[in-house]
N, C-alpha and C. Protein backbone atom coordinates (compact mmCIF):
# COMPACT_ATOMS: atom_id res chain seq x y z
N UNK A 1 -85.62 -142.19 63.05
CA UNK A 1 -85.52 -140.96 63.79
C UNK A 1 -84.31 -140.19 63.27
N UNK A 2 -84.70 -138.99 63.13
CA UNK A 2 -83.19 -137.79 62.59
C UNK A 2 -82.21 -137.62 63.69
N UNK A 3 -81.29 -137.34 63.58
CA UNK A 3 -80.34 -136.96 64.30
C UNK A 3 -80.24 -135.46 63.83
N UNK A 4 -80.01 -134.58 64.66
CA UNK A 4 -80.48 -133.08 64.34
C UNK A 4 -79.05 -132.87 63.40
N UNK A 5 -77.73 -133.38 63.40
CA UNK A 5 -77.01 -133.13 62.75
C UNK A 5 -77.14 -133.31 60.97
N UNK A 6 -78.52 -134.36 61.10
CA UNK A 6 -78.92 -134.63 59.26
C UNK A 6 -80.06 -134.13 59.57
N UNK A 7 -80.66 -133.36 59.82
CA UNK A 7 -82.13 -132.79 59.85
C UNK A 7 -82.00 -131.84 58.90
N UNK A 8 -82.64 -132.46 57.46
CA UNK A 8 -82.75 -131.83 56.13
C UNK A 8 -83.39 -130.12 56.79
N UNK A 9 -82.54 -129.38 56.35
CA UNK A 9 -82.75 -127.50 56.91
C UNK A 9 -83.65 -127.39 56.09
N UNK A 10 -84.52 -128.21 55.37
CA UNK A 10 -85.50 -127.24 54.03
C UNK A 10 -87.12 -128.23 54.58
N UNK A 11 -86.95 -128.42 56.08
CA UNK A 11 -88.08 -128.98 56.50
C UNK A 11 -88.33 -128.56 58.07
N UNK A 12 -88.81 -126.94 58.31
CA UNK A 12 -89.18 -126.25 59.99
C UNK A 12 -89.75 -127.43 60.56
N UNK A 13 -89.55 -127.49 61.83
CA UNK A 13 -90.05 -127.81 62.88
C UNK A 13 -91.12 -127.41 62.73
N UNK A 14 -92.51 -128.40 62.87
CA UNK A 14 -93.78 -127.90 63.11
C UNK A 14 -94.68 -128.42 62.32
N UNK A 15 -93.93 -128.01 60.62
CA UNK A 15 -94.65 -128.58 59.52
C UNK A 15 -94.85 -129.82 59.84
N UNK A 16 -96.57 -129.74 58.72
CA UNK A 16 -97.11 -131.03 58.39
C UNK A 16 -96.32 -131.76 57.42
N UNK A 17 -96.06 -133.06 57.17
CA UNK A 17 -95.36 -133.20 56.35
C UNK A 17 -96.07 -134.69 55.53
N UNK A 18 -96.88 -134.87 56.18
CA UNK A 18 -98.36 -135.52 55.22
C UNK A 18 -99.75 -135.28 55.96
N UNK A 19 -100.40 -134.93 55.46
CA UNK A 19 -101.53 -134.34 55.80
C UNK A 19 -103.30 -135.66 55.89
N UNK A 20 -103.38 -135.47 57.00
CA UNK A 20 -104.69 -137.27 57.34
C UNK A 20 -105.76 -136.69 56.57
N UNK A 21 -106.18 -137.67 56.06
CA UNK A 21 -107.73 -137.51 55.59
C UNK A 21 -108.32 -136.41 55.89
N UNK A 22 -109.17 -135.67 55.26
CA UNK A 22 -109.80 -134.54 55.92
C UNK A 22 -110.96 -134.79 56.86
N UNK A 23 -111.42 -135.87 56.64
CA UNK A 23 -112.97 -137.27 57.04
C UNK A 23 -112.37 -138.08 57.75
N UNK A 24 -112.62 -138.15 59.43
CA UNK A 24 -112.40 -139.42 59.16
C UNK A 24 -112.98 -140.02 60.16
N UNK A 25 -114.02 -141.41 59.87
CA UNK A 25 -115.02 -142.06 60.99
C UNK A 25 -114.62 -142.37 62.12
N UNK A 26 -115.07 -142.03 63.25
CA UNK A 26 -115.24 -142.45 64.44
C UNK A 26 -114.76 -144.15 64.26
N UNK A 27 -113.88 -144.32 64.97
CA UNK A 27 -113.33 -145.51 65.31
C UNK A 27 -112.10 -146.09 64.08
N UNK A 28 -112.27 -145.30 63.78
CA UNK A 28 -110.60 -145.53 62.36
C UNK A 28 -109.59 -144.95 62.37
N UNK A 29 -108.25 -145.50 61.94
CA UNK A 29 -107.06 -144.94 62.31
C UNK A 29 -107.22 -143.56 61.23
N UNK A 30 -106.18 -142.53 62.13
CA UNK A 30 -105.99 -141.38 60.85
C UNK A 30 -104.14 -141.48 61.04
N UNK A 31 -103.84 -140.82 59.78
CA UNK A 31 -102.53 -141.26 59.88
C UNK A 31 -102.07 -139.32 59.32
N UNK A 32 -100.52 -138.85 60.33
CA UNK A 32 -100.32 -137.48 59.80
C UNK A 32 -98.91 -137.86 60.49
N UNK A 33 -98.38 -137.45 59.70
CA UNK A 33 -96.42 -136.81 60.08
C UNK A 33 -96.30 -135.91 59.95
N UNK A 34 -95.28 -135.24 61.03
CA UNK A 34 -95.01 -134.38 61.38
C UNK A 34 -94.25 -133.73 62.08
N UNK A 35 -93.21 -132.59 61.91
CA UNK A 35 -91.48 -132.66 62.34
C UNK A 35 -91.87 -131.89 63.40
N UNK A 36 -91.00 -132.73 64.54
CA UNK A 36 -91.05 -131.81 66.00
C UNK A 36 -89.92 -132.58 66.31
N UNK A 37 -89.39 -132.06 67.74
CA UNK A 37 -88.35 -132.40 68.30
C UNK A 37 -88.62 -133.48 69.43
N UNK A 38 -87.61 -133.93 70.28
CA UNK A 38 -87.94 -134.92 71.02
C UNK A 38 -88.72 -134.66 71.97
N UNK A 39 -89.89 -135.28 72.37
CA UNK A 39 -90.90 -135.18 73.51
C UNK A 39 -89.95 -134.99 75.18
N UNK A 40 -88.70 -136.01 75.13
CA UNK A 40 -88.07 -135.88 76.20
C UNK A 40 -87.49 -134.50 76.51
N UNK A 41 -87.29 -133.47 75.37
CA UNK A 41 -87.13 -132.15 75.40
C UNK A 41 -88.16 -131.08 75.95
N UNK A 42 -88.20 -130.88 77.34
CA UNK A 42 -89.52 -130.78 77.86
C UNK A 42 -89.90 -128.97 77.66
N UNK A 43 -89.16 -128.66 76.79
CA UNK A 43 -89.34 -126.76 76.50
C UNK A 43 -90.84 -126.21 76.43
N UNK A 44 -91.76 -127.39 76.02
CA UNK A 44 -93.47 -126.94 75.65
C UNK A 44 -94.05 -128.14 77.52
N UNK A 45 -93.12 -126.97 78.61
CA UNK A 45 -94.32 -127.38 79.90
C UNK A 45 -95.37 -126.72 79.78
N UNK A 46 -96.42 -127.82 79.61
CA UNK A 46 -97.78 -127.55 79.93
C UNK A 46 -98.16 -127.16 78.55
N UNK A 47 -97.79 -127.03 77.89
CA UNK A 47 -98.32 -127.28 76.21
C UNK A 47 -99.13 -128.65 75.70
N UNK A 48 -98.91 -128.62 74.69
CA UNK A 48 -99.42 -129.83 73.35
C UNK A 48 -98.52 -129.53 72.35
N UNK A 49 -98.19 -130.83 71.93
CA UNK A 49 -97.31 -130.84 70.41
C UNK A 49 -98.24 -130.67 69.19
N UNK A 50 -99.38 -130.99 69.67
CA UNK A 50 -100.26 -131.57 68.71
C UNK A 50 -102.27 -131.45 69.24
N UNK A 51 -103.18 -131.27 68.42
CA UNK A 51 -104.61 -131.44 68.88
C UNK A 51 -105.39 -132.27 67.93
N UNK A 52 -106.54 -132.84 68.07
CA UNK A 52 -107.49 -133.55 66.98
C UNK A 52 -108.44 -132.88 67.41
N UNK A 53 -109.28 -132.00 66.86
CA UNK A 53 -110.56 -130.99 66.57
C UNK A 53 -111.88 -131.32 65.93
N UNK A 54 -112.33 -131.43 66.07
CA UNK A 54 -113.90 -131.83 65.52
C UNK A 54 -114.65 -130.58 65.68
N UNK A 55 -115.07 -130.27 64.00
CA UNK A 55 -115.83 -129.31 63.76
C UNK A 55 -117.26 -129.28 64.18
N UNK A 56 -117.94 -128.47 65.00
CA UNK A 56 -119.33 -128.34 65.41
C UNK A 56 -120.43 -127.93 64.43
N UNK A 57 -121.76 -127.98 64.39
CA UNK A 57 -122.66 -127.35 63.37
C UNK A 57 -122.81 -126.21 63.62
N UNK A 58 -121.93 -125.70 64.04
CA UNK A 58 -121.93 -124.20 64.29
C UNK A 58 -120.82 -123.49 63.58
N UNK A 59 -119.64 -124.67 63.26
CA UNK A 59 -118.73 -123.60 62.41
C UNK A 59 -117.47 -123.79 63.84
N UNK A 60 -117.78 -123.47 64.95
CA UNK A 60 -116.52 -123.68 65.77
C UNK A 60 -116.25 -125.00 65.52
N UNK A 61 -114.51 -125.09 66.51
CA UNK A 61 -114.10 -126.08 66.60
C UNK A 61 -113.59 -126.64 68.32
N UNK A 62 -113.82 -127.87 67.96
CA UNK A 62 -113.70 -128.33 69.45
C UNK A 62 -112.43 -129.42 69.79
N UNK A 63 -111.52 -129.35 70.78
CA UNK A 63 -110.79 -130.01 70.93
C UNK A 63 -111.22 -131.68 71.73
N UNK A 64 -110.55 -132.26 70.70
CA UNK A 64 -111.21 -133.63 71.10
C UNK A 64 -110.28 -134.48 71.71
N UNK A 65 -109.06 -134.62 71.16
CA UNK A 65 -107.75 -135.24 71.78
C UNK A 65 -106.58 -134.30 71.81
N UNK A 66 -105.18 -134.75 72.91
CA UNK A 66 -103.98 -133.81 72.49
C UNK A 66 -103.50 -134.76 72.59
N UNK A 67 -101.62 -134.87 72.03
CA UNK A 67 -101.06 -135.49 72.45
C UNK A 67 -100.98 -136.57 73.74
N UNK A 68 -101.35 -136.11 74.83
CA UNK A 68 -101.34 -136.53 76.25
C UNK A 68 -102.26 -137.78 75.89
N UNK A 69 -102.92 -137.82 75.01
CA UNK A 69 -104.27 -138.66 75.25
C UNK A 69 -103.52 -140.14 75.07
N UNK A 70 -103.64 -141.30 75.59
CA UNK A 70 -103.17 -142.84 75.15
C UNK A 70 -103.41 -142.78 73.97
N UNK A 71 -104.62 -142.48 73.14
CA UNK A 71 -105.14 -143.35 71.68
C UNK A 71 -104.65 -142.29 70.74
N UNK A 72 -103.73 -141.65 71.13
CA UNK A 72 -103.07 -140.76 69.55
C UNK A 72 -101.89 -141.21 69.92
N UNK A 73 -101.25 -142.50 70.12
CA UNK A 73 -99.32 -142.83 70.51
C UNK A 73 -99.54 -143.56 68.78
């Protein structure tokens, strides 16, 4: 974990900073990092840090998990 005093300045808050599979099967881990600040920092009430989306045959997209969910810790 960074300590904001070494938090390399040439990496925003937000960015992806490895990007999961673009595919990935039902029931398999996906793996993504990604710089945000501490969860105990409660500034995003009633937000999401984060979503997992599954594209429809229609072209939309649908939210499938957020943060909040147990199986994305």
């Amino acid at each position: 974990m960074w300590n904001m005093e070494d938090w390399p300045r040439t990496i925003p808050f937000g960015n992806v900073t490895m990007q999961p599979d673009p595919i990935i099967e039902g029931g398999k881990i996906m793996w993504v990092m990604f710089s945000a600040g501490s969860p105990r920092h409660r500034s995003m009430r009633g937000g999401t840090y984060f979503t997992i989306e599954r594209e429809n045959s229609d072209g939309t997209w649908e939210i499938v998990r957020t943060d909040a969910d147990a199986d994305t810790m």
